[in-house]
PDB file of N, CA and C in Angstrom:
ATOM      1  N   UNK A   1       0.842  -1.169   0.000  1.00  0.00           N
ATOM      2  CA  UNK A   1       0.000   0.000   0.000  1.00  0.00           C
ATOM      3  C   UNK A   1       0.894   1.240   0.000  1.00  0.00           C
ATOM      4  N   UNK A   2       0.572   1.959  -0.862  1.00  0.00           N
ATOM      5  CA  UNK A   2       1.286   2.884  -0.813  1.00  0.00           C
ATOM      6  C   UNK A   2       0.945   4.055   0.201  1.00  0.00           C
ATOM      7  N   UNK A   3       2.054   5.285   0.518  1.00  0.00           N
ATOM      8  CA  UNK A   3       2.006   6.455   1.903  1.00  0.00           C
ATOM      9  C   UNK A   3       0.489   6.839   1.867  1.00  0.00           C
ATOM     10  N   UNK A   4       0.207   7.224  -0.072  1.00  0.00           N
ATOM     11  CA  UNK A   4      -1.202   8.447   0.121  1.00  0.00           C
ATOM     12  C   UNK A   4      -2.433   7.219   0.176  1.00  0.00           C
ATOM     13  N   UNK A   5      -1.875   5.762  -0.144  1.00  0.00           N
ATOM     14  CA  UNK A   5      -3.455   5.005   0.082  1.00  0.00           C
ATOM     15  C   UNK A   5      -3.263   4.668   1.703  1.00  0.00           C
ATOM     16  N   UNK A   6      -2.234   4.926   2.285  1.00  0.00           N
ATOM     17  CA  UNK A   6      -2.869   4.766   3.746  1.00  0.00           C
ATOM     18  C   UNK A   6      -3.344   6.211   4.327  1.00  0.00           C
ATOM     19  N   UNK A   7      -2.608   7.570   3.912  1.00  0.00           N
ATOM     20  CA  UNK A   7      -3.714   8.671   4.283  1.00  0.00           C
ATOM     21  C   UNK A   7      -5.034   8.699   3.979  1.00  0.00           C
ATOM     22  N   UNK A   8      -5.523   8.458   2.907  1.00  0.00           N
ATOM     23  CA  UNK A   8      -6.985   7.976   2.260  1.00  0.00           C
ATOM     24  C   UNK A   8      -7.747   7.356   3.673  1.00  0.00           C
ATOM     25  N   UNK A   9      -6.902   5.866   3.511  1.00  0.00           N
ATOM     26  CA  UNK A   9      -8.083   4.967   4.615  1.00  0.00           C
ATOM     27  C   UNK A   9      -7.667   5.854   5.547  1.00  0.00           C
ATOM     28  N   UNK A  10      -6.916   6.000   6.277  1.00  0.00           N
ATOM     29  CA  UNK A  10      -6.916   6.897   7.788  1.00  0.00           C
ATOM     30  C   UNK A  10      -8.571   8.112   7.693  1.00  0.00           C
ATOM     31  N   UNK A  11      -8.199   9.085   6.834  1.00  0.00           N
ATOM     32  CA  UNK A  11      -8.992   9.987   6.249  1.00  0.00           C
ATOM     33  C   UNK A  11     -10.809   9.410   6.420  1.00  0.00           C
ATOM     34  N   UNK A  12     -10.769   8.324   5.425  1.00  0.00           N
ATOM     35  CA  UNK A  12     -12.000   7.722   5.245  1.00  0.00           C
ATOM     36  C   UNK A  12     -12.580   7.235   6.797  1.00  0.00           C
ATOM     37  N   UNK A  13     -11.504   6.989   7.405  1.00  0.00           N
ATOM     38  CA  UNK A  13     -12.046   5.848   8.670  1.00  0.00           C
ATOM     39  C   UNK A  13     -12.120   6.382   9.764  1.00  0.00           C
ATOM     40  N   UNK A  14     -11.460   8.249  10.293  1.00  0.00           N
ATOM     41  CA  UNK A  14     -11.343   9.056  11.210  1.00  0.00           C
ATOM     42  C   UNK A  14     -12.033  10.149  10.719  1.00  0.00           C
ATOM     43  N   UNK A  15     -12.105  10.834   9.419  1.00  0.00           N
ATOM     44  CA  UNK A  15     -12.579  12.021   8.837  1.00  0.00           C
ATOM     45  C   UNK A  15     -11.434  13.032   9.699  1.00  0.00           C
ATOM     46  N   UNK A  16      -9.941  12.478  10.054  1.00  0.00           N
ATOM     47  CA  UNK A  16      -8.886  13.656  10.782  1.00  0.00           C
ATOM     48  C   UNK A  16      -7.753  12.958   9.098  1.00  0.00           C
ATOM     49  N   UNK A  17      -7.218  14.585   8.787  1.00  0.00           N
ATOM     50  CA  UNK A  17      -6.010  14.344   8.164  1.00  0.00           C
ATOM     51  C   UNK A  17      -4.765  14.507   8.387  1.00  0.00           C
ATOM     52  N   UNK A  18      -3.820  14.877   8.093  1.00  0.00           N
ATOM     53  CA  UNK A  18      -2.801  15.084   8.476  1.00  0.00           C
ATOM     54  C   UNK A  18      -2.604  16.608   9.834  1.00  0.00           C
ATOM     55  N   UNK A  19      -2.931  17.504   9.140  1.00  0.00           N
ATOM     56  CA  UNK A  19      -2.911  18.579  10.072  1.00  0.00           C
ATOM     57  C   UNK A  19      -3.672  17.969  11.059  1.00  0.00           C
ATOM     58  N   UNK A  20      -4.860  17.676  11.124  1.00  0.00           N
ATOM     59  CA  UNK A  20      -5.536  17.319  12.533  1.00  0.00           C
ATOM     60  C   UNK A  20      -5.184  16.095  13.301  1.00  0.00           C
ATOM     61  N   UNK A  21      -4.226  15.178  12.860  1.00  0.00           N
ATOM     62  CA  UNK A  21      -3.310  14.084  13.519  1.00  0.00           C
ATOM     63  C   UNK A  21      -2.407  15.196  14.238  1.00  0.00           C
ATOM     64  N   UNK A  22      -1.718  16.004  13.763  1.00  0.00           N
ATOM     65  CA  UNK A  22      -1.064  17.108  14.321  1.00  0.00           C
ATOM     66  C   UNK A  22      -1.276  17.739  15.326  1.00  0.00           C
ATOM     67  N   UNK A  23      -2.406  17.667  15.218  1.00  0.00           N
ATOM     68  CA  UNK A  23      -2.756  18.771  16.585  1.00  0.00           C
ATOM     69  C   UNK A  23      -3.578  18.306  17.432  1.00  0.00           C
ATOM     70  N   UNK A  24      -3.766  16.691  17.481  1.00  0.00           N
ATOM     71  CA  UNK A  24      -4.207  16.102  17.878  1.00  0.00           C
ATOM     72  C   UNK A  24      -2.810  15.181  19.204  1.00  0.00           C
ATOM     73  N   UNK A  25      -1.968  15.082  18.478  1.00  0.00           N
ATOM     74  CA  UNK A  25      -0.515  14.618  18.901  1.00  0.00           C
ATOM     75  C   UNK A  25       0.025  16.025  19.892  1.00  0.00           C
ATOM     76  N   UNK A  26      -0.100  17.080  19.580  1.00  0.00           N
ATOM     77  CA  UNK A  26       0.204  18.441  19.922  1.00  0.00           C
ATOM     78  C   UNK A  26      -0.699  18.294  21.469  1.00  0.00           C
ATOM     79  N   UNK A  27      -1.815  17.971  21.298  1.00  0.00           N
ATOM     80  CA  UNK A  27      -3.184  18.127  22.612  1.00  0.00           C
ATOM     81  C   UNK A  27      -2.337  16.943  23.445  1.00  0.00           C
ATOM     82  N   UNK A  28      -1.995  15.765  23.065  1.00  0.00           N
ATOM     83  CA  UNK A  28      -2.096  14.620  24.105  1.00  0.00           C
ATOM     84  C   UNK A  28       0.045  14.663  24.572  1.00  0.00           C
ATOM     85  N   UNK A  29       0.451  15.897  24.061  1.00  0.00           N
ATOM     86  CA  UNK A  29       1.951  16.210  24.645  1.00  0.00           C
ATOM     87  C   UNK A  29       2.890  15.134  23.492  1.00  0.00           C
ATOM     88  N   UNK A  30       2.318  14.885  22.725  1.00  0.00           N
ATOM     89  CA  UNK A  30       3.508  14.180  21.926  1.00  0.00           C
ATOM     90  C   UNK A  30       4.506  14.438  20.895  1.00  0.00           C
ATOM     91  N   UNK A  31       4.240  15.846  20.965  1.00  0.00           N
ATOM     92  CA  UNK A  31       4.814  16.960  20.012  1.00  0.00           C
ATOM     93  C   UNK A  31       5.188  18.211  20.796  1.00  0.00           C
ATOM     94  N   UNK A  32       6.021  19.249  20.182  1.00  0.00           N
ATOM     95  CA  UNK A  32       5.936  20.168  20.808  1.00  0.00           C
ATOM     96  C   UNK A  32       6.109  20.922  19.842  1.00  0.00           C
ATOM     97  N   UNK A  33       5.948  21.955  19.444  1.00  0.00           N
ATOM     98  CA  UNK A  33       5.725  23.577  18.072  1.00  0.00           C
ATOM     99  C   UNK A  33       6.148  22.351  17.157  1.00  0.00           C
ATOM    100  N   UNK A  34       5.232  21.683  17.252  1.00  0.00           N
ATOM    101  CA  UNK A  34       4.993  20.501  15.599  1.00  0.00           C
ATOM    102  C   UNK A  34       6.454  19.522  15.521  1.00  0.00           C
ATOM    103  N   UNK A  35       6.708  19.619  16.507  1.00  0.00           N
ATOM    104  CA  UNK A  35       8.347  18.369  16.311  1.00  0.00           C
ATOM    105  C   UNK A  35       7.832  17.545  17.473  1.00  0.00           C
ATOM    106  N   UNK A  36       8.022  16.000  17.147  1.00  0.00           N
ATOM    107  CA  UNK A  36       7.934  14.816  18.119  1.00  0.00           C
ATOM    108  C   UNK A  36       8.488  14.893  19.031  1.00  0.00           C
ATOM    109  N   UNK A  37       8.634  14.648  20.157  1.00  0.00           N
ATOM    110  CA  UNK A  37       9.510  14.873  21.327  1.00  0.00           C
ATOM    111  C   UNK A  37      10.429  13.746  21.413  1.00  0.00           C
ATOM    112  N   UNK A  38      12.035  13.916  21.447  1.00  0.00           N
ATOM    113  CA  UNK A  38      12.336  12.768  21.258  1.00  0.00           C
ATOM    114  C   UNK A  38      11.979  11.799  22.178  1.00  0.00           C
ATOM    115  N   UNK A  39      11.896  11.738  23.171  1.00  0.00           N
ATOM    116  CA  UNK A  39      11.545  10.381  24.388  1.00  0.00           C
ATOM    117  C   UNK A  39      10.079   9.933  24.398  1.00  0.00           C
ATOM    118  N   UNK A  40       9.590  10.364  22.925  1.00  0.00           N
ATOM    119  CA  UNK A  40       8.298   9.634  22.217  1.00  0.00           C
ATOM    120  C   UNK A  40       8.523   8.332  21.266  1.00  0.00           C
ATOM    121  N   UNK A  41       8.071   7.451  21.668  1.00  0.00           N
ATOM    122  CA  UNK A  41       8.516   6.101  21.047  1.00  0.00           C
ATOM    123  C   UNK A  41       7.600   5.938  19.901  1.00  0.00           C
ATOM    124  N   UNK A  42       8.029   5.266  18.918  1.00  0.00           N
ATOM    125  CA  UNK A  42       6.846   4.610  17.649  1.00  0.00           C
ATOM    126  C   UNK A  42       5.858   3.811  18.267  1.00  0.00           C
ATOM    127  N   UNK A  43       6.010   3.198  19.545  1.00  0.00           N
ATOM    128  CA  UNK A  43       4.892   1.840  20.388  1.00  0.00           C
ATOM    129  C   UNK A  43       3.885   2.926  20.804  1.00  0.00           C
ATOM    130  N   UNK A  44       4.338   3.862  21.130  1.00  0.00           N
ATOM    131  CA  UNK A  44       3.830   5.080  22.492  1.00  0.00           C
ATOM    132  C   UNK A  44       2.402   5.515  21.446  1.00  0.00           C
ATOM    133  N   UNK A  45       2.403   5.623  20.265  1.00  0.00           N
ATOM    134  CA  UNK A  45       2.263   6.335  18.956  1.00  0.00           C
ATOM    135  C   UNK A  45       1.026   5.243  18.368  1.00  0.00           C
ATOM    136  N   UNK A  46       1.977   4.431  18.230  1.00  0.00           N
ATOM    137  CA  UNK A  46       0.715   3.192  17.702  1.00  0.00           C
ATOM    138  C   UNK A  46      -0.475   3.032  18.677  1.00  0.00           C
ATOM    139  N   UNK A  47      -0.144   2.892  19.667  1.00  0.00           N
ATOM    140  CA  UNK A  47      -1.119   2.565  20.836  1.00  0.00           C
ATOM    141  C   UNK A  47      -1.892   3.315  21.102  1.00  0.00           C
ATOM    142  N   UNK A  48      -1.875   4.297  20.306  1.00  0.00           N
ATOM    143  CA  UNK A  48      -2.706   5.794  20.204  1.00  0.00           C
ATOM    144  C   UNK A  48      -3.737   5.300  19.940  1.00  0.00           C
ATOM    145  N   UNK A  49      -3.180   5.542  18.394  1.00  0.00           N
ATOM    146  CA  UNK A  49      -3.647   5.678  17.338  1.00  0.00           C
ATOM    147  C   UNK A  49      -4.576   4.397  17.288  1.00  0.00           C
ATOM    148  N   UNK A  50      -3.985   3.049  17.748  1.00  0.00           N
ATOM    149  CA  UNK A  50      -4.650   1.626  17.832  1.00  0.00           C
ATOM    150  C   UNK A  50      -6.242   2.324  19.071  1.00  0.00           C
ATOM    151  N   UNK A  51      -5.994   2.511  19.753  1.00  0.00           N
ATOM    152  CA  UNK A  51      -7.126   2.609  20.680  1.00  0.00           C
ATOM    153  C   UNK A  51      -8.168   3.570  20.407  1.00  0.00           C
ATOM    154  N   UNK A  52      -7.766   4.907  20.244  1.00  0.00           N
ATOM    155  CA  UNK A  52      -8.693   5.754  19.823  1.00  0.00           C
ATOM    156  C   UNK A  52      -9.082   5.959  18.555  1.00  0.00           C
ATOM    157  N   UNK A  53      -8.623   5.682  17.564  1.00  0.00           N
ATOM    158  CA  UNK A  53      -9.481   5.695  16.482  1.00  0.00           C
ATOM    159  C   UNK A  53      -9.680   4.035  15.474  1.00  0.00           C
ATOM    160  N   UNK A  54      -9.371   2.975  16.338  1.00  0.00           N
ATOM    161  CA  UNK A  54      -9.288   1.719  16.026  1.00  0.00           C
ATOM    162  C   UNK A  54      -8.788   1.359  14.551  1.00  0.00           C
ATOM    163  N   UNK A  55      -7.458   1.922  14.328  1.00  0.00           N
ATOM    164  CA  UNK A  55      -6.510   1.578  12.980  1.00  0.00           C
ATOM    165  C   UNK A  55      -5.899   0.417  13.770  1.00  0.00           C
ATOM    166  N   UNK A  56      -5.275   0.111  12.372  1.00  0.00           N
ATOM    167  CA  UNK A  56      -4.085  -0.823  12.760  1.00  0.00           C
ATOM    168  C   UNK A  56      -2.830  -0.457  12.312  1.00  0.00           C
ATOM    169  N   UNK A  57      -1.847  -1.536  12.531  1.00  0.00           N
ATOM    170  CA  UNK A  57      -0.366  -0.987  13.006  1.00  0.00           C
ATOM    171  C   UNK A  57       0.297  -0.207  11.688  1.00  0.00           C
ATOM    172  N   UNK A  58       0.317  -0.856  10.507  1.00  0.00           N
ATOM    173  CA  UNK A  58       0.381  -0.347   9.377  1.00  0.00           C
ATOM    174  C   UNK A  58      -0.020   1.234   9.028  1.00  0.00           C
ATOM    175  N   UNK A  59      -1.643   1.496  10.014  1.00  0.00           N
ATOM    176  CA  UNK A  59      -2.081   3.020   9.479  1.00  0.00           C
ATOM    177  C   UNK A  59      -1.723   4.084  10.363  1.00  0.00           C
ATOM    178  N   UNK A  60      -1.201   3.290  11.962  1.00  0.00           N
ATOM    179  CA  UNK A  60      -0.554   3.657  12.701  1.00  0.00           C
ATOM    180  C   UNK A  60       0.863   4.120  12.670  1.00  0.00           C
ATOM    181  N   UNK A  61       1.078   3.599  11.865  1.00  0.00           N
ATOM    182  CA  UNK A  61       2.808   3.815  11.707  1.00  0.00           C
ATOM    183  C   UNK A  61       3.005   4.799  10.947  1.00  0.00           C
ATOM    184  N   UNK A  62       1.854   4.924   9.582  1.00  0.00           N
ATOM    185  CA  UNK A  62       1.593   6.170   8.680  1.00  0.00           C
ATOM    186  C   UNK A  62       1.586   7.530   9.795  1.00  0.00           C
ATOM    187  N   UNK A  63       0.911   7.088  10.821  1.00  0.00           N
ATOM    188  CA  UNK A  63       0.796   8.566  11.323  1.00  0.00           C
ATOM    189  C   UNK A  63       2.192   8.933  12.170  1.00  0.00           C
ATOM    190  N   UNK A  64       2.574   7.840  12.763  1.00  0.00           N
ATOM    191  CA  UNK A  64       3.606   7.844  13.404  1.00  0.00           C
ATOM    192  C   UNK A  64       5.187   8.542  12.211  1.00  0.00           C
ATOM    193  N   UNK A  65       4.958   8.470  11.146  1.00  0.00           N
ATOM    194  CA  UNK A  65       5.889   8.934  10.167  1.00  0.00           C
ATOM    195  C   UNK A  65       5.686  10.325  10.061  1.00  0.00           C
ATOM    196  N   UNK A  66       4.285  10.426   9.654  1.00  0.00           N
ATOM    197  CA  UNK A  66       3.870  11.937   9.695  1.00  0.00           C
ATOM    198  C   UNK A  66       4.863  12.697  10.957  1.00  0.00           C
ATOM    199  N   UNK A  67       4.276  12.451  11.855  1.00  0.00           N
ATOM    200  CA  UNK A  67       4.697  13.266  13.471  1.00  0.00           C
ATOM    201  C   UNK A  67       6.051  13.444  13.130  1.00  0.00           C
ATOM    202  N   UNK A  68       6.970  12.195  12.904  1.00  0.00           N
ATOM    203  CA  UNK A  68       8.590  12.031  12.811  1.00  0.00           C
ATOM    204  C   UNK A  68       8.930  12.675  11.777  1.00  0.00           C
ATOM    205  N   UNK A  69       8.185  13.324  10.898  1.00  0.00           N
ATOM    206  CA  UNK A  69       8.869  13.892   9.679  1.00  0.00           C
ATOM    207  C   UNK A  69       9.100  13.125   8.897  1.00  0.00           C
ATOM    208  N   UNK A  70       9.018  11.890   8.784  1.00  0.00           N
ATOM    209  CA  UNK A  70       9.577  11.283   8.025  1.00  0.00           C
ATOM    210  C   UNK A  70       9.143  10.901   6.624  1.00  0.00           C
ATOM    211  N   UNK A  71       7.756  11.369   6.660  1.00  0.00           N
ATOM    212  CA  UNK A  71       6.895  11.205   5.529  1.00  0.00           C
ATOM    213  C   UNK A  71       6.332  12.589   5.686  1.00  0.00           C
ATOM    214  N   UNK A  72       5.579  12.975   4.310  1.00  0.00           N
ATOM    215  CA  UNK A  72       4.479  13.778   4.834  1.00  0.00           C
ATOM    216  C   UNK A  72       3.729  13.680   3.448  1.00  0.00           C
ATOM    217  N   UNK A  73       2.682  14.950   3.300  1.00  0.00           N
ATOM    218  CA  UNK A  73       1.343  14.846   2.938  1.00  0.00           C
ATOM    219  C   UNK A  73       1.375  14.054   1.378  1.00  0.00           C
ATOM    220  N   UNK A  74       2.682  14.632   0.628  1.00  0.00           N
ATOM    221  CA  UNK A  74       3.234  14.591  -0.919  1.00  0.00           C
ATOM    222  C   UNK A  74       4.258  13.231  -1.064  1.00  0.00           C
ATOM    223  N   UNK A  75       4.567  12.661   0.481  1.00  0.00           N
ATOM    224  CA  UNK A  75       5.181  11.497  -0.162  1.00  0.00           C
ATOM    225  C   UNK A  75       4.028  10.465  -0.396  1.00  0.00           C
ATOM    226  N   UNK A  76       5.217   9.635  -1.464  1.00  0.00           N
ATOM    227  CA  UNK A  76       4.232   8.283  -2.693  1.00  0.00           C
ATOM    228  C   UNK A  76       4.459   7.349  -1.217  1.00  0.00           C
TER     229      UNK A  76
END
């Protein structure tokens, strides 16, 4: 699956996109002026994301990239 077909399902299955994963991560302290904090783990992240909006680890990890920079809205 590619980066933008897991923003899609995230999108489709939360109606939150990227900015509002953002500031959603920002509300629960896992960010700070939009950078991850480092002593925020990828588990810390999934387990979020797994509980409150019932994804799985795969769409979890999408968001977890987002936060880390490591992806964002324009990567394939």
């Amino acid at each position: 699956m590619s980066f933008q077909a897991y923003l899609k399902t995230i999108k489709e299955k939360t109606g939150l996109g990227p900015q509002e994963f953002r500031a959603k991560a920002e509300e629960k302290e896992f960010t700070e002026n939009g950078q991850l904090k480092a002593s925020v783990k990828a588990a810390e992240i999934v387990k979020w994301i797994k509980e409150e909006y019932d994804l799985g680890h795969g769409h979890a990890m999408a968001i977890y990239a987002l936060l880390k920079a490591i992806k964002n809205e324009n990567s394939q």
